[in-house]
N, C-alpha and C. Protein backbone atom coordinates (compact mmCIF):
# COMPACT_ATOMS: atom_id res chain seq x y z
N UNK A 1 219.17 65.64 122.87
CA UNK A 1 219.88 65.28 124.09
C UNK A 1 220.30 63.83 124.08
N UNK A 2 220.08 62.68 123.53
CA UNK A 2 219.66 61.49 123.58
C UNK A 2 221.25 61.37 122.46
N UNK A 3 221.69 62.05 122.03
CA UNK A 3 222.92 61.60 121.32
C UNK A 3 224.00 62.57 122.19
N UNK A 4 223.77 63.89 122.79
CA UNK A 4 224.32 63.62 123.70
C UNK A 4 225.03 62.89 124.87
N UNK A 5 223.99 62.11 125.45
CA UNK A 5 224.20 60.85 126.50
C UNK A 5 225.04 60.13 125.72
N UNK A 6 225.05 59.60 124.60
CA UNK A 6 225.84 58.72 123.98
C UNK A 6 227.41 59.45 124.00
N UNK A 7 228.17 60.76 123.76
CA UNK A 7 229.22 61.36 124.31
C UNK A 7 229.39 61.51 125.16
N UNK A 8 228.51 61.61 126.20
CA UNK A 8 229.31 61.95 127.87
C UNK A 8 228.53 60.87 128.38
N UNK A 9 229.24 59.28 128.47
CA UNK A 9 228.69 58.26 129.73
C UNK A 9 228.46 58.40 130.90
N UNK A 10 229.05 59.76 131.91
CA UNK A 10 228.92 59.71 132.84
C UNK A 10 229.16 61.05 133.58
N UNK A 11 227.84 61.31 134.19
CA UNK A 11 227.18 62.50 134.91
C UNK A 11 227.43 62.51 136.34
N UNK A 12 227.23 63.50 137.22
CA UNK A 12 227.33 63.71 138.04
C UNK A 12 226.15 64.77 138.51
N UNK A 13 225.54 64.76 139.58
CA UNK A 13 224.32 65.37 139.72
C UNK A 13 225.26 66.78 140.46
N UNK A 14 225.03 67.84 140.99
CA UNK A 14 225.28 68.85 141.19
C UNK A 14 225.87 68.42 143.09
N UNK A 15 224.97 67.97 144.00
CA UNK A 15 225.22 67.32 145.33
C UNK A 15 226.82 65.93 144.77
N UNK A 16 226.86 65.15 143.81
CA UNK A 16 227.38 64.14 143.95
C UNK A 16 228.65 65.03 143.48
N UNK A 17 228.59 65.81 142.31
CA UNK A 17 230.06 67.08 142.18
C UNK A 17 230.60 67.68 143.28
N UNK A 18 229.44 68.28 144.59
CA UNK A 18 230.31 69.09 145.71
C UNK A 18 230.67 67.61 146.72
N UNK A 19 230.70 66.52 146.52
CA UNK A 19 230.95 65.15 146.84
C UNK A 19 232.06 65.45 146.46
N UNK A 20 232.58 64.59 145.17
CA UNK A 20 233.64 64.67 144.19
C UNK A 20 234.95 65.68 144.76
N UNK A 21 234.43 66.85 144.93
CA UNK A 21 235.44 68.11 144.83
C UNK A 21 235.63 68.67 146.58
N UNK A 22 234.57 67.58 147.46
CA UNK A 22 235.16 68.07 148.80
C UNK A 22 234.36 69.38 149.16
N UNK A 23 233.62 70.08 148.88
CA UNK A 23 233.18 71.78 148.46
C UNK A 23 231.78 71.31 148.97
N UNK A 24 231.24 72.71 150.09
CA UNK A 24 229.70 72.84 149.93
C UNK A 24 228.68 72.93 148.51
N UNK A 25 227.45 72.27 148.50
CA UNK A 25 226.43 72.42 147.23
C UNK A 25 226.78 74.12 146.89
N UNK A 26 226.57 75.22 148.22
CA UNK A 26 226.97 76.58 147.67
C UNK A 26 228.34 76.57 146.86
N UNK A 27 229.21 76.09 147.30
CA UNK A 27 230.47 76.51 146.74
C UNK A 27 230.09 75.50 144.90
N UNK A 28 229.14 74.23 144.71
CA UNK A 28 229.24 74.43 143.45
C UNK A 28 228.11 75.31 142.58
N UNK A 29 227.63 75.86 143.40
CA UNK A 29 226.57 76.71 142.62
C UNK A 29 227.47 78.27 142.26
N UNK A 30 228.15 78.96 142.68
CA UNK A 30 229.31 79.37 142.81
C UNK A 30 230.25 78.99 141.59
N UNK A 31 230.62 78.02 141.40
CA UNK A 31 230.95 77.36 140.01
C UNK A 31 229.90 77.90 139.30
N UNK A 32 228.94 77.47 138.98
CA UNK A 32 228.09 77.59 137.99
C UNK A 32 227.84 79.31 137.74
N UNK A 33 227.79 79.84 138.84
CA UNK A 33 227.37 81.15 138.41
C UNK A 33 228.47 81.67 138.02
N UNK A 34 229.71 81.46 138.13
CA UNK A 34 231.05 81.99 137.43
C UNK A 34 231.16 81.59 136.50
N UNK A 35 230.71 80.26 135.98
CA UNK A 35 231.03 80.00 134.36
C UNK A 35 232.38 79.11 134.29
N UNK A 36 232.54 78.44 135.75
CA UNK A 36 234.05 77.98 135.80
C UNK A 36 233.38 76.33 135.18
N UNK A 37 232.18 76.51 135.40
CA UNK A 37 231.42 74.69 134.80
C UNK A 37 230.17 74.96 134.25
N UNK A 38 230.06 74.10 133.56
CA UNK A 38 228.10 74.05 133.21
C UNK A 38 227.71 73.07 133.36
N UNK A 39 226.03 73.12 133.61
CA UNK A 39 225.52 72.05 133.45
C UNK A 39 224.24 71.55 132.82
N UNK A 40 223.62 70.66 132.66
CA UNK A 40 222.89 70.57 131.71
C UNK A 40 221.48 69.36 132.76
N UNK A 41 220.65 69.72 132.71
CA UNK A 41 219.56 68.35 132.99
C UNK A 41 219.42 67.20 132.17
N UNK A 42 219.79 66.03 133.18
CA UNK A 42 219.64 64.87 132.48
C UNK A 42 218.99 63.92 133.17
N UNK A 43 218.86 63.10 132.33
CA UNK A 43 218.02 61.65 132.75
C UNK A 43 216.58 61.81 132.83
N UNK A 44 215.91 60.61 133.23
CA UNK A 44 214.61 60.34 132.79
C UNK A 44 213.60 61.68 134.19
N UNK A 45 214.54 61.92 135.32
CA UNK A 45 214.07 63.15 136.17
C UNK A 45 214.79 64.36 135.98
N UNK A 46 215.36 64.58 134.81
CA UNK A 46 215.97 65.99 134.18
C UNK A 46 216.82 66.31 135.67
N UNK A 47 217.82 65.83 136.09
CA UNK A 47 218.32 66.09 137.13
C UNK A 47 219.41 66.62 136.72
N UNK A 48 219.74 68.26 137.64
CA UNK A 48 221.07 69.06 137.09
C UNK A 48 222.41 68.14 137.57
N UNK A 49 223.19 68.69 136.26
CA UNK A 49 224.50 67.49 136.57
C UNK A 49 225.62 68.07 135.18
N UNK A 50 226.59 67.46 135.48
CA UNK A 50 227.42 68.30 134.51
C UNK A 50 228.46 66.84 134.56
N UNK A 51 229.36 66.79 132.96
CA UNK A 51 229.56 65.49 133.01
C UNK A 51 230.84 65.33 134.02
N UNK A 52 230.95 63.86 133.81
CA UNK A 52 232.17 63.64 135.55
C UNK A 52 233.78 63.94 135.09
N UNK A 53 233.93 64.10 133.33
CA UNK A 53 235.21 63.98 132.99
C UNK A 53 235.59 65.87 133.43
N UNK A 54 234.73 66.91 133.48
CA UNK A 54 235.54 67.94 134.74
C UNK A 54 235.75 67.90 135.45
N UNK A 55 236.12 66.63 136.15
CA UNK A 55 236.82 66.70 137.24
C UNK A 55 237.75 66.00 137.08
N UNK A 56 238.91 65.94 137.48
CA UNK A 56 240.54 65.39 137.63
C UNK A 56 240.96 65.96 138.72
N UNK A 57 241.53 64.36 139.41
CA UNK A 57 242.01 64.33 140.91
C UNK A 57 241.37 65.59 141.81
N UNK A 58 240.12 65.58 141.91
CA UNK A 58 239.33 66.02 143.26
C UNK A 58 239.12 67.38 142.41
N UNK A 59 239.68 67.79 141.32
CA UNK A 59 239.51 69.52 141.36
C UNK A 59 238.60 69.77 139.90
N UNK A 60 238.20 70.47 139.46
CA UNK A 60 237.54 71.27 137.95
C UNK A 60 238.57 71.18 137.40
N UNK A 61 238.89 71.01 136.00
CA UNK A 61 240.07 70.90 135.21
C UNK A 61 240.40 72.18 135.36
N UNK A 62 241.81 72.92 134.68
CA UNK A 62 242.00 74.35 135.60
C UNK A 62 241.30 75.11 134.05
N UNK A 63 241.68 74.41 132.72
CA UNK A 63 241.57 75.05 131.45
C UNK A 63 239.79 75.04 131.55
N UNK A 64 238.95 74.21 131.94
CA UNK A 64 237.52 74.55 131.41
C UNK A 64 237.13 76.01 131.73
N UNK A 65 237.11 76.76 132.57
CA UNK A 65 236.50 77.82 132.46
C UNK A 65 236.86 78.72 131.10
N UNK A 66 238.02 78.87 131.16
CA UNK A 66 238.56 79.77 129.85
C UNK A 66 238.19 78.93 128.58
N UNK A 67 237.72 77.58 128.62
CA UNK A 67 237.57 77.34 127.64
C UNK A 67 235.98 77.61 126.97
N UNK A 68 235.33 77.06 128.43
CA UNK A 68 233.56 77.55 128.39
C UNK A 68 233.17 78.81 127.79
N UNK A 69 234.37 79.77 128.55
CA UNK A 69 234.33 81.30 127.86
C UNK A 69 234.45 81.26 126.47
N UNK A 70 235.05 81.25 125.82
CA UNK A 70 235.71 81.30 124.62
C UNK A 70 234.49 80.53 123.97
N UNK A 71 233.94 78.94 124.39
CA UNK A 71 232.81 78.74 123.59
C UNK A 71 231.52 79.86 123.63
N UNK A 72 231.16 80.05 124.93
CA UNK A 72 230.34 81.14 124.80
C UNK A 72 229.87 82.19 124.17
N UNK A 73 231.29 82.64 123.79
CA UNK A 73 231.45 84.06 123.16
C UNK A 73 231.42 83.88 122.03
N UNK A 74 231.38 82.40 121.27
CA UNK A 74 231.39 81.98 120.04
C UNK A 74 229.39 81.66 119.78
N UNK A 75 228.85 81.97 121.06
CA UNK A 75 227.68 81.58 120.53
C UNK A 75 227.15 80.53 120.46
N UNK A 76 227.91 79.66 121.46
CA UNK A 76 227.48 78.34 121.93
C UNK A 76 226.29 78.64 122.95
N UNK A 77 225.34 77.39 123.19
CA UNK A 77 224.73 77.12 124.21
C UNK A 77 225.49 75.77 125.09
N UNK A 78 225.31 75.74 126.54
CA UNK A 78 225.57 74.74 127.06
C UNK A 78 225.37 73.75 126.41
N UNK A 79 224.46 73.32 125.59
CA UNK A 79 224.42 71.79 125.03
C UNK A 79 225.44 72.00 124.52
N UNK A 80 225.63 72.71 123.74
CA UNK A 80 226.57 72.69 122.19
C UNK A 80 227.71 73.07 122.71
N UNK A 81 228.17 73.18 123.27
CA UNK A 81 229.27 73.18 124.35
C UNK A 81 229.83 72.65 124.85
N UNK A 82 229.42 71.21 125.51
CA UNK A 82 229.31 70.00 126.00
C UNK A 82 229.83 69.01 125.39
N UNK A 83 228.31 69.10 123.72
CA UNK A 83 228.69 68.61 122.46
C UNK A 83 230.12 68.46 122.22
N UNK A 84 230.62 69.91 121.83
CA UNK A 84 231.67 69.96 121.22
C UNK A 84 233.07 69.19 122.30
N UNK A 85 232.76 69.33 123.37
CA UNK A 85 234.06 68.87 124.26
C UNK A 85 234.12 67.54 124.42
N UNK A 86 233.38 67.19 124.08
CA UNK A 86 233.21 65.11 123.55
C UNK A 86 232.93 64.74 122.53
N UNK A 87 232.97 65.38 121.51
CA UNK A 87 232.96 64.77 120.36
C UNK A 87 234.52 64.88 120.02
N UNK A 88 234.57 63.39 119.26
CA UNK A 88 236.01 62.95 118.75
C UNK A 88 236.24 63.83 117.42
N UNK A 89 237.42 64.17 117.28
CA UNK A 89 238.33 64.92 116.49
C UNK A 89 239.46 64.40 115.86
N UNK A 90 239.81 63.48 114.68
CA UNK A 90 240.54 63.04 114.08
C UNK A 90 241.89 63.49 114.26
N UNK A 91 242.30 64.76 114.30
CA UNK A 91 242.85 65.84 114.25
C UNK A 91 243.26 66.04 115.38
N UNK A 92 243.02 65.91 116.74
CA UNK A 92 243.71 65.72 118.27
C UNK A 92 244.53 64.77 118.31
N UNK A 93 244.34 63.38 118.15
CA UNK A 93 243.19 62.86 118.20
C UNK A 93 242.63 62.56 119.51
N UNK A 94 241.52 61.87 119.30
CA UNK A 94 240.48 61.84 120.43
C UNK A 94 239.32 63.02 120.84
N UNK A 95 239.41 63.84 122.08
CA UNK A 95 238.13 64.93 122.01
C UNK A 95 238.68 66.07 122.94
N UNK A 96 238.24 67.13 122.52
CA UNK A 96 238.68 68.09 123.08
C UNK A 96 238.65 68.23 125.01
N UNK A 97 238.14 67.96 125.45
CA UNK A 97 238.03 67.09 126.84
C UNK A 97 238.92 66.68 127.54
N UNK A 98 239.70 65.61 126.29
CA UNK A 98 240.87 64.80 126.61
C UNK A 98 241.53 65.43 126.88
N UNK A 99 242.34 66.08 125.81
CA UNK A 99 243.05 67.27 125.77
C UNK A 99 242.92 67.69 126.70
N UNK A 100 241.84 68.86 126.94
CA UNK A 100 242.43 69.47 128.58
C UNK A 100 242.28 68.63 129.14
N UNK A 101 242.17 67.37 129.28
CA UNK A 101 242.48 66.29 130.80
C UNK A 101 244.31 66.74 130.50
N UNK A 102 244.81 66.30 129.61
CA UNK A 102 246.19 65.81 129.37
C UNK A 102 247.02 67.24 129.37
N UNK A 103 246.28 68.54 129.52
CA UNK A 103 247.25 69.65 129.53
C UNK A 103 247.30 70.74 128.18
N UNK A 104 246.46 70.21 127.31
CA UNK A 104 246.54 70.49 125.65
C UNK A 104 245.80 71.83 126.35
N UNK A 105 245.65 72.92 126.82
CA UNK A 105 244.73 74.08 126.70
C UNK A 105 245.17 74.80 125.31
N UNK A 106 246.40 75.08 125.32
CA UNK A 106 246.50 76.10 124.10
C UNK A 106 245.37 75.61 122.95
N UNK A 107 245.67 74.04 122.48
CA UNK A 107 245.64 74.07 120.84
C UNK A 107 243.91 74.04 121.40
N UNK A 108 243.35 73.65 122.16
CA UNK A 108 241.79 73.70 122.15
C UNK A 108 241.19 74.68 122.42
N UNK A 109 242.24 75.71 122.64
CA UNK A 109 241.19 76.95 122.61
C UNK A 109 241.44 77.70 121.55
N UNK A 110 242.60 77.44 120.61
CA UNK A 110 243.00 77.97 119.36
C UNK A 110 241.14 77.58 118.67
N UNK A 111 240.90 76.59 118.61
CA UNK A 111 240.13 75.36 117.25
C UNK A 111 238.97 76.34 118.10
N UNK A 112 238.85 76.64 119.63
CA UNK A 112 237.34 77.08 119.42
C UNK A 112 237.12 78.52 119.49
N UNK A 113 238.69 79.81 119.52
CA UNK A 113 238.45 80.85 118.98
C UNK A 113 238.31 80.90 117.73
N UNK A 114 238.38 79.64 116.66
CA UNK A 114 238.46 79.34 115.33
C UNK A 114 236.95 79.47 115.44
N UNK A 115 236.60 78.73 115.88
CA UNK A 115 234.81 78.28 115.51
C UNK A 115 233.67 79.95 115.30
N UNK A 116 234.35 80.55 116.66
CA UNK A 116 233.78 81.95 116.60
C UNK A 116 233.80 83.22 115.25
N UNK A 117 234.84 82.74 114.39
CA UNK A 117 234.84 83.29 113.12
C UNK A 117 234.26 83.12 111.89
């Protein structure tokens, strides 16, 4: 987890996300049980939180869910999931993350129906 933290600088606890997005704590648990976000425990009180770059201008990026899927089905776990959406890629460039910040859904879900093969 600890090289994790070093890819995603900045978390959001699950209360500070239905902050962020305007939405009751139900409405982000709701998220979570749809698979439209994940999240992972962090920090020194393992506090649930999911990182802050899913969110753009008040909303969940629209591509993460379909993309979460697609890792899933490849046999990811949430860490490795996470992993993969912040780690830099020569080949974007920058991290798959970015990308869907900037609109890229196609080619990043091409590279992670790739991974599943």
């Amino acid at each position: 987890m600890s090289s994790l933290n070093k890819l995603v600088t900045e978390w959001l606890s699950l209360p500070d996300l239905a902050e962020a997005l305007g939405v009751s704590i139900k409405d982000v648990h709701r998220l979570l049980d749809d698979r439209a976000i994940v999240e992972l425990r962090v920090g020194q009180r393992k506090v649930r939180s999911v990182p802050a770059a899913f969110v753009l201008d008040g909303r969940i990026i629209d591509s993460l869910k379909g993309t979460i899927t697609v890792l899933g089905d490849s046999g990811f776990t949430d860490e490795e999931l996470i992993t993969w959406l912040f780690t830099a890629d020569e080949s974007l460039p920058g991290t798959p993350i970015e990308a869907l910040r900037q609109g890229r859904k196609t080619e990043i879900r091409r590279r992670a129906q790739a991974l599943g093969w």
